[in-house]
Protein backbone atom coordinates (compact mmCIF):
# COMPACT_ATOMS: atom_id res chain seq x y z
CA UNK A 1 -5.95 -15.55 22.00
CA UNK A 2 -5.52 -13.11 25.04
CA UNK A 3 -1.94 -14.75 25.11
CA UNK A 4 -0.59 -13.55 21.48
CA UNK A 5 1.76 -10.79 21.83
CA UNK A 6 0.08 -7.30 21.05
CA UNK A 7 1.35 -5.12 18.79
CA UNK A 8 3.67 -3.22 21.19
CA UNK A 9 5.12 -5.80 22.81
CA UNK A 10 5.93 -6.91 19.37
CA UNK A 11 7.34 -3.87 18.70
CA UNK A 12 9.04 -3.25 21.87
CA UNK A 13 11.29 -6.23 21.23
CA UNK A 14 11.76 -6.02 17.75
CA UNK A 15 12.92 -2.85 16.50
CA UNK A 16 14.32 1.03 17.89
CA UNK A 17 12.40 2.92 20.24
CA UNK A 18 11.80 5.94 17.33
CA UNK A 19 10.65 3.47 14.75
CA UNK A 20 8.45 1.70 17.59
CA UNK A 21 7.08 4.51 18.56
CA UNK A 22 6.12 5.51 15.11
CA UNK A 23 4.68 2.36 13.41
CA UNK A 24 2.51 2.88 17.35
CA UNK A 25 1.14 5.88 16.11
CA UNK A 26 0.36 4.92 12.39
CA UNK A 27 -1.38 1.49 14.07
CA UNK A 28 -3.56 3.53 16.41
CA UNK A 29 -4.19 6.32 14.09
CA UNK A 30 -5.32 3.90 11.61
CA UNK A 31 -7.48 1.96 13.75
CA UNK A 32 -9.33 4.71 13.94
CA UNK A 33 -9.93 5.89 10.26
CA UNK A 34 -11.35 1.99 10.32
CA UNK A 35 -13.83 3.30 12.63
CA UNK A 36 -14.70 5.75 10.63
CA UNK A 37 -15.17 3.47 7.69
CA UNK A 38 -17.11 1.23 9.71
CA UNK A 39 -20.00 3.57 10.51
CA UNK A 40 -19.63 5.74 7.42
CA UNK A 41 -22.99 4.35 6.43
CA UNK A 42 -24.81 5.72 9.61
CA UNK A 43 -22.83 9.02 8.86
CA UNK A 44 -23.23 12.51 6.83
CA UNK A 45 -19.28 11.23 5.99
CA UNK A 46 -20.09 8.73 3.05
CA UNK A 47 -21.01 9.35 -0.91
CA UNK A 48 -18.34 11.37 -3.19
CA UNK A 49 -17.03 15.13 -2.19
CA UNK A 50 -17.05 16.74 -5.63
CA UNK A 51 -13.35 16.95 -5.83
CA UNK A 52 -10.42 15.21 -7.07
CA UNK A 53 -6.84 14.65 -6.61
CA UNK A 54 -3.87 15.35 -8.36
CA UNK A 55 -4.20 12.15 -10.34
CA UNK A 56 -7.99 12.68 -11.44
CA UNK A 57 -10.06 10.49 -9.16
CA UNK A 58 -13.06 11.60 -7.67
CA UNK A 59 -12.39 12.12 -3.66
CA UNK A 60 -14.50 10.39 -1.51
CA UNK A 61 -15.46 11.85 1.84
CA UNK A 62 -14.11 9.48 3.40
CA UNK A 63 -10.75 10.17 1.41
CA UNK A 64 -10.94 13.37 2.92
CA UNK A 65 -11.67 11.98 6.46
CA UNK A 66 -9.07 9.40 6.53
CA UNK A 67 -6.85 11.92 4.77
CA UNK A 68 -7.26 15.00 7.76
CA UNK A 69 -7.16 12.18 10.37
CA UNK A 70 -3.84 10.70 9.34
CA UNK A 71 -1.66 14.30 8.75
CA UNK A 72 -3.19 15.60 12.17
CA UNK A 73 -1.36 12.49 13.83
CA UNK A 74 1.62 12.56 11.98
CA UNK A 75 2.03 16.95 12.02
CA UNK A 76 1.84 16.62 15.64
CA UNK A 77 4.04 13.70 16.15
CA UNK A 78 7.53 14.39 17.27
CA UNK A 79 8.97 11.65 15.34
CA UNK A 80 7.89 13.16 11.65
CA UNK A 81 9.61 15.68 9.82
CA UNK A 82 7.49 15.55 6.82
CA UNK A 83 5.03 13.49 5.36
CA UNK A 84 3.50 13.35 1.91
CA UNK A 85 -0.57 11.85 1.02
CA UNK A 86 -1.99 10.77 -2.27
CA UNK A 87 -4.77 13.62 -1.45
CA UNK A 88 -2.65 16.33 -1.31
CA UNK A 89 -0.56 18.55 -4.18
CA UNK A 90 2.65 18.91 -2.33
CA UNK A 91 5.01 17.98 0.36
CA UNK A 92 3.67 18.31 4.17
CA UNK A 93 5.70 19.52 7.17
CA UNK A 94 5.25 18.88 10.96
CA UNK A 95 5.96 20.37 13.85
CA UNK A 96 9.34 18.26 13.65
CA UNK A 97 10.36 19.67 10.62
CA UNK A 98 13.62 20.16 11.57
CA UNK A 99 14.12 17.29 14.10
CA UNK A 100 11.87 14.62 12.95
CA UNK A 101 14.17 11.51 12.57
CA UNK A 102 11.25 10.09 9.97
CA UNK A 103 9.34 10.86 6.24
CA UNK A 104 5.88 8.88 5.70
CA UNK A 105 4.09 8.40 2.78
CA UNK A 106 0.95 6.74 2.69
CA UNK A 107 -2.82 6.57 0.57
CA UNK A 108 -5.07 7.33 3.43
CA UNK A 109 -8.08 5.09 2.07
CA UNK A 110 -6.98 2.74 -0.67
CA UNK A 111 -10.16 1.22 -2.92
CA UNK A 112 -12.82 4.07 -1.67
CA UNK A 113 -14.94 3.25 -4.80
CA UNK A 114 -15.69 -0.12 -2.73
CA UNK A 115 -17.06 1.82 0.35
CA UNK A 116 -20.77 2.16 -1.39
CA UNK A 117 -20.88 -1.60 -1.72
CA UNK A 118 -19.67 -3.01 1.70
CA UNK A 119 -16.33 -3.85 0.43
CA UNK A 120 -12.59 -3.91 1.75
CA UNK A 121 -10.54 -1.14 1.70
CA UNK A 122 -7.57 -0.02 3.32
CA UNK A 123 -5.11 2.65 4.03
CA UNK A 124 -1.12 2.33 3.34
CA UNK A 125 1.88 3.61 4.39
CA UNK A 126 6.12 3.67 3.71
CA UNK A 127 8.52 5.37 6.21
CA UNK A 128 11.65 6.65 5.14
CA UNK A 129 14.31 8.23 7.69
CA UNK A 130 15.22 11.65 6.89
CA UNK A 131 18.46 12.73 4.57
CA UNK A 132 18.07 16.43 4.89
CA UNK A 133 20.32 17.33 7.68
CA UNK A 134 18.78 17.98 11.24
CA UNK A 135 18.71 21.40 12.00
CA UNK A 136 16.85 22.00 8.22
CA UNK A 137 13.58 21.57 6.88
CA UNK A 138 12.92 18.52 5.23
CA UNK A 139 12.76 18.55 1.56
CA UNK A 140 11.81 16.40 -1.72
CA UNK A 141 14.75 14.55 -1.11
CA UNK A 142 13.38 12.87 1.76
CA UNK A 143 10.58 11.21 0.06
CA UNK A 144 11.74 11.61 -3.61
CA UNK A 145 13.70 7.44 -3.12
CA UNK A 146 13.14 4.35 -4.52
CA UNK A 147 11.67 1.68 -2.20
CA UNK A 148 15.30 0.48 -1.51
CA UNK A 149 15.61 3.16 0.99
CA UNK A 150 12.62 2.49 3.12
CA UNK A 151 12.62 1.42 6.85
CA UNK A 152 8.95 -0.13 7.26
CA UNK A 153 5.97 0.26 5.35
CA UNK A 154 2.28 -1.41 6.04
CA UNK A 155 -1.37 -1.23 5.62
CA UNK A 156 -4.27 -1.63 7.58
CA UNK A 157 -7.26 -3.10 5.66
CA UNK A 158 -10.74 -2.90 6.91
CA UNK A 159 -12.97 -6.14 6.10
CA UNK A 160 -14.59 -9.19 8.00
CA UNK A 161 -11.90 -8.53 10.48
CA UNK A 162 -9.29 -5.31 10.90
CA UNK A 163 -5.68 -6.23 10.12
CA UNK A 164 -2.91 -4.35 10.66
CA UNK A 165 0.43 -5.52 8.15
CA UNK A 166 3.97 -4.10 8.00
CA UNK A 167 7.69 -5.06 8.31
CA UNK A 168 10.48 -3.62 9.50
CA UNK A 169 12.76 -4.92 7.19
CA UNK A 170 12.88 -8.72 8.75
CA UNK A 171 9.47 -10.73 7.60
CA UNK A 172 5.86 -9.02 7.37
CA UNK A 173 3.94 -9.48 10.13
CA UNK A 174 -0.15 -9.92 10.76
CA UNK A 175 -1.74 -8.10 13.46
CA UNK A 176 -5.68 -8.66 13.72
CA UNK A 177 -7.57 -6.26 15.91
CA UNK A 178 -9.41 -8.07 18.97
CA UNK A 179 -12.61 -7.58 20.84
CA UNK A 180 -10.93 -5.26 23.25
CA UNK A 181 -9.64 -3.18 20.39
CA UNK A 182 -5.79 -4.68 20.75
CA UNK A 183 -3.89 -5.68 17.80
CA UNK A 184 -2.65 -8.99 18.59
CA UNK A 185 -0.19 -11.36 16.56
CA UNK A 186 -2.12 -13.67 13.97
CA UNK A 187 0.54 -16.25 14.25
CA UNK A 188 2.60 -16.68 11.60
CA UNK A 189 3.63 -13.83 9.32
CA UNK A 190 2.82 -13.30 5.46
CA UNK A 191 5.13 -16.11 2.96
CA UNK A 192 4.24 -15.96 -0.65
CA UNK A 193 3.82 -19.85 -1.63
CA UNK A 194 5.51 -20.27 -4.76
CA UNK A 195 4.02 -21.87 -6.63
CA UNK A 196 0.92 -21.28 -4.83
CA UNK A 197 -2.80 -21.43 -6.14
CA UNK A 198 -3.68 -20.42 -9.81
CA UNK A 199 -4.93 -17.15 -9.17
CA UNK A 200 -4.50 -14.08 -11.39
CA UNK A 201 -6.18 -10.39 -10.58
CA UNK A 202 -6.73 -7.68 -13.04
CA UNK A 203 -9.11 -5.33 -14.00
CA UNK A 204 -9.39 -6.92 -17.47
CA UNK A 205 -12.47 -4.72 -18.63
CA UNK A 206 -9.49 -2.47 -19.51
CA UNK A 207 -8.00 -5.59 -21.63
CA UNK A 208 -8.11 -2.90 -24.85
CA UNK A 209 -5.92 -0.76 -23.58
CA UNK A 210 -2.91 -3.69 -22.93
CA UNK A 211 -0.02 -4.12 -25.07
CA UNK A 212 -1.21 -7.34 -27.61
CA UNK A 213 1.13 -9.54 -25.65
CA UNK A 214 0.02 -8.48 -21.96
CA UNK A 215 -3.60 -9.70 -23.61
CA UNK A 216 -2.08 -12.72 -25.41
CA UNK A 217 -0.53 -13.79 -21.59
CA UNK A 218 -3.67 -13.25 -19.55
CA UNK A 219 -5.40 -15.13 -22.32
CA UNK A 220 -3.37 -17.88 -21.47
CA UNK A 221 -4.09 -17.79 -17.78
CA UNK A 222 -7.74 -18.03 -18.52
CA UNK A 223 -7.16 -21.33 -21.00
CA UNK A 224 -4.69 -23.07 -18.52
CA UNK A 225 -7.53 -23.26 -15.70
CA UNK A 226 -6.88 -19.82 -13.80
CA UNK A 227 -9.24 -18.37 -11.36
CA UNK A 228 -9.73 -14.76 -11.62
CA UNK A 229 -10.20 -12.91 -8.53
CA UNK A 230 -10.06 -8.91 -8.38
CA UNK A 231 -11.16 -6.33 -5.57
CA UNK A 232 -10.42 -3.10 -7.00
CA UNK A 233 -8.47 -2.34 -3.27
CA UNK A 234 -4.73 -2.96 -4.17
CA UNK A 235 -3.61 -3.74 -0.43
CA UNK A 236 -6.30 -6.11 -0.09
CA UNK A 237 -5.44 -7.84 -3.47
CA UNK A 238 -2.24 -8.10 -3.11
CA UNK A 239 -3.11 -9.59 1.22
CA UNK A 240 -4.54 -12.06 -1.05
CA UNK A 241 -1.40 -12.76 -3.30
CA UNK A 242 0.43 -12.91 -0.21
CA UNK A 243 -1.43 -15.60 1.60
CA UNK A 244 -1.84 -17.51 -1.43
CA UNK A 245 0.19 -16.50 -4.56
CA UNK A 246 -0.88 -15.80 -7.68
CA UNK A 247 -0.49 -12.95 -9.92
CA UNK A 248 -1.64 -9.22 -9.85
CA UNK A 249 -1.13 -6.97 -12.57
CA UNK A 250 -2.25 -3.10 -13.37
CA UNK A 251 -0.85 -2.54 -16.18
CA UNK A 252 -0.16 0.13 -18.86
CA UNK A 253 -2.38 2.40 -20.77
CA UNK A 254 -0.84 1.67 -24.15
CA UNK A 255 -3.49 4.02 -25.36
CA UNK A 256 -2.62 6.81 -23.21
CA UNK A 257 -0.85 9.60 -24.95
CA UNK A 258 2.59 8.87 -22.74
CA UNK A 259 2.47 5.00 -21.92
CA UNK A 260 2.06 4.81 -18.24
CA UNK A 261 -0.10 2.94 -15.62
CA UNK A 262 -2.91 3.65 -13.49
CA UNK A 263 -1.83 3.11 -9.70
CA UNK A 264 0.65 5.43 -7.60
CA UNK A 265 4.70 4.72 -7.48
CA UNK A 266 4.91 6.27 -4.17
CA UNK A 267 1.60 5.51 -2.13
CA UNK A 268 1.09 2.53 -3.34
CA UNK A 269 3.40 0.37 -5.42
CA UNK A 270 6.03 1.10 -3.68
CA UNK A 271 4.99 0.20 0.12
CA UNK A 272 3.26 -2.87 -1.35
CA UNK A 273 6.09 -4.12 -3.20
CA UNK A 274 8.19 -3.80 0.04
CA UNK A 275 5.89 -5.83 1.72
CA UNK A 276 5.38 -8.29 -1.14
CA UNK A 277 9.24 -9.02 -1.65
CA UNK A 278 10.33 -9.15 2.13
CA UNK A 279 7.26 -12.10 2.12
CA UNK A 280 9.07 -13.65 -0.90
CA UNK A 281 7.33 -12.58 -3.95
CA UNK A 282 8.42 -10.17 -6.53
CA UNK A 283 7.31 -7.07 -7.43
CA UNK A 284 7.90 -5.16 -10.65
CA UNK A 285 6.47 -2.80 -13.38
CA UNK A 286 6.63 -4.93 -15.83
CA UNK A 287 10.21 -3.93 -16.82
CA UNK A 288 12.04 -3.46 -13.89
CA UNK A 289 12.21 -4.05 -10.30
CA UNK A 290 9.26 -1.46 -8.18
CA UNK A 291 11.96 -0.63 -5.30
CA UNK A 292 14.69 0.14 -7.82
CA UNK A 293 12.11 2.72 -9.66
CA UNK A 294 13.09 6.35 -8.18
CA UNK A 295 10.18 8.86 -8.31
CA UNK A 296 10.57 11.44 -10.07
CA UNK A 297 7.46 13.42 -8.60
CA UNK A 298 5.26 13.01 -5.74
CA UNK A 299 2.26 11.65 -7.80
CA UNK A 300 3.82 9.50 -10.11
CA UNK A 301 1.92 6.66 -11.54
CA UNK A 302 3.33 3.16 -12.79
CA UNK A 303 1.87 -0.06 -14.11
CA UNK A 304 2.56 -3.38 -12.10
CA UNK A 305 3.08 -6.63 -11.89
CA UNK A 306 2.95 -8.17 -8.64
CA UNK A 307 3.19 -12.07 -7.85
CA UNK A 308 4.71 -15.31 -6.71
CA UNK A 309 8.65 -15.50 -8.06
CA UNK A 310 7.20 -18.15 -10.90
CA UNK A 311 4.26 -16.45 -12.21
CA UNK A 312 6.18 -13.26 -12.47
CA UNK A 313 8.79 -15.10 -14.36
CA UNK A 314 6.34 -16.44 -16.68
CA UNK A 315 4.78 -13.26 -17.35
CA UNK A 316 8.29 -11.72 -18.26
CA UNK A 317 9.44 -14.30 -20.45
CA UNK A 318 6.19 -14.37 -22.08
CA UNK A 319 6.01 -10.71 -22.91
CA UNK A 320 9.44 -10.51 -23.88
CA UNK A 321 9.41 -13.35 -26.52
């Protein structure tokens, strides 16, 4: 094992100094909010902080752990000019402002209602490089793209071991922390098997609220021999579509008084569908293509569908008919 490649030499050889540099800090900084997590049972940091965020879930402490420990790194980093978190209102600036070559998103602790329970969570990430011209502050439009436009994104998710995932652009790669506390290569990186195993995960105890055809096609999953397997930690379910296909799907409140889904654009759906379709699968709201979807705001919220290039298919053509 000692003779995998760690995550900087990896990184050292693979892509720009900058980029290196940051995807360094993320790693690190992330490393440690799974520290945090990992003795947030022995801590005063664990059980729900009162508050909410600009979407209407209940903050976790940890959120707000994960959340402080991530835009302290990133503020102070050289290589940042602005950053935006799903526990925050409004655009953040760093020190770099002006100069920072790079604009990060990211969900500082994806799944926190599994934390009380002992069960995987994660934190995600996209990096954009700036558009605002150096010499100004960054602005909206740095962060305000579809997923097109990024230049890595990743996750870290915290379970029986601590992975670290992201891509560049070329392949997703699988770093696994060691006993020493180095990332080192897991071998071979993330390939969606198409078709791969007869998997589909949704939170179907919201099956009322689905369009009478969504229903009618995840009926059909369950009478053609489907096993249904759902976390409730999107990065983790969808480390699981990626290692062995399948379908995921989140999709939309048909209920709610504007149709529209549950799970972030920008934080979420839009890093993970990077990662998905770089590893081969396909990522989409249901409609359209995730990285072609352009935010409109920071917190905007989307329903997905997520899977191997066939089961996506068959979901389309079904709910189309």
């Amino acid at each position: 094992m000692r003779t995998r490649p760690t995550l900087s030499e990896h990184l050292e050889a693979s892509t720009s100094p900058a980029l290196a540099g940051l995807i360094g800090l993320l790693a690190r900084t992330l490393l440690g909010v799974g520290e945090v997590v990992r003795t947030g049972p022995l801590a005063v940091a664990r059980g729900r902080s009162g508050e909410t965020n600009p979407t209407g879930d209940v903050i976790h402490r940890l959120d707000l752990v994960a959340h402080a420990d991530v835009s302290r790194a990133l503020r102070e980093s050289q290589l940042v000019g602005c950053f935006a978190s799903e526990e925050e209102e409004g655009l953040l600036h760093g020190a770099s402002t002006t100069t920072g070559p790079y604009c990060v998103v990211f969900d500082p602790l994806d799944g926190s209602n599994n934390l009380d329970s002992n069960g995987p969570v994660a934190s995600i990430f996209g990096v954009f490089e700036r558009v605002t011209p150096a010499g100004t502050p960054c602005s909206m439009a740095d962060v305000l793209r579809p997923g097109t436009d990024l230049v890595a994104a990743g996750y870290a998710v915290f379970s029986a071991s601590t992975q670290f995932v992201f891509s560049t652009g070329d392949g997703v790669e699988v770093f696994t922390l060691d006993d020493m506390g180095e990332l080192r290569s897991s071998g071979a990186g993330l390939e969606v098997p198409d078709p791969g195993r007869r998997i589909f995960s949704v939170n179907d105890g919201r099956a009322h609220t689905w369009a009478p055809r969504v229903r009618g096609y995840v009926d059909t999953l369950r009478e053609g021999g489907y096993t249904a397997r759902y976390v409730g930690t999107m990065a983790a379910d969808v480390h699981r579509l990626m290692r062995h296909g399948g379908i995921y799907m989140h999709p939309a409140n048909e209920m709610a008084r504007a149709r529209r889904g549950k799970l972030r654009l920008l934080f979420e759906a839009i890093p993970l569908g990077y990662l998905l379709e770089l590893a081969g699968g396909v990522a989409t709201d249901g409609e359209s293509p995730i990285l072609q979807v352009r935010p409109g705001t920071l917190h905007q919220q989307v329903p997905v569908v997520f899977g191997s290039t066939g089961e996506v298919a068959r979901f389309m053509d079904f709910t189309r008919s």
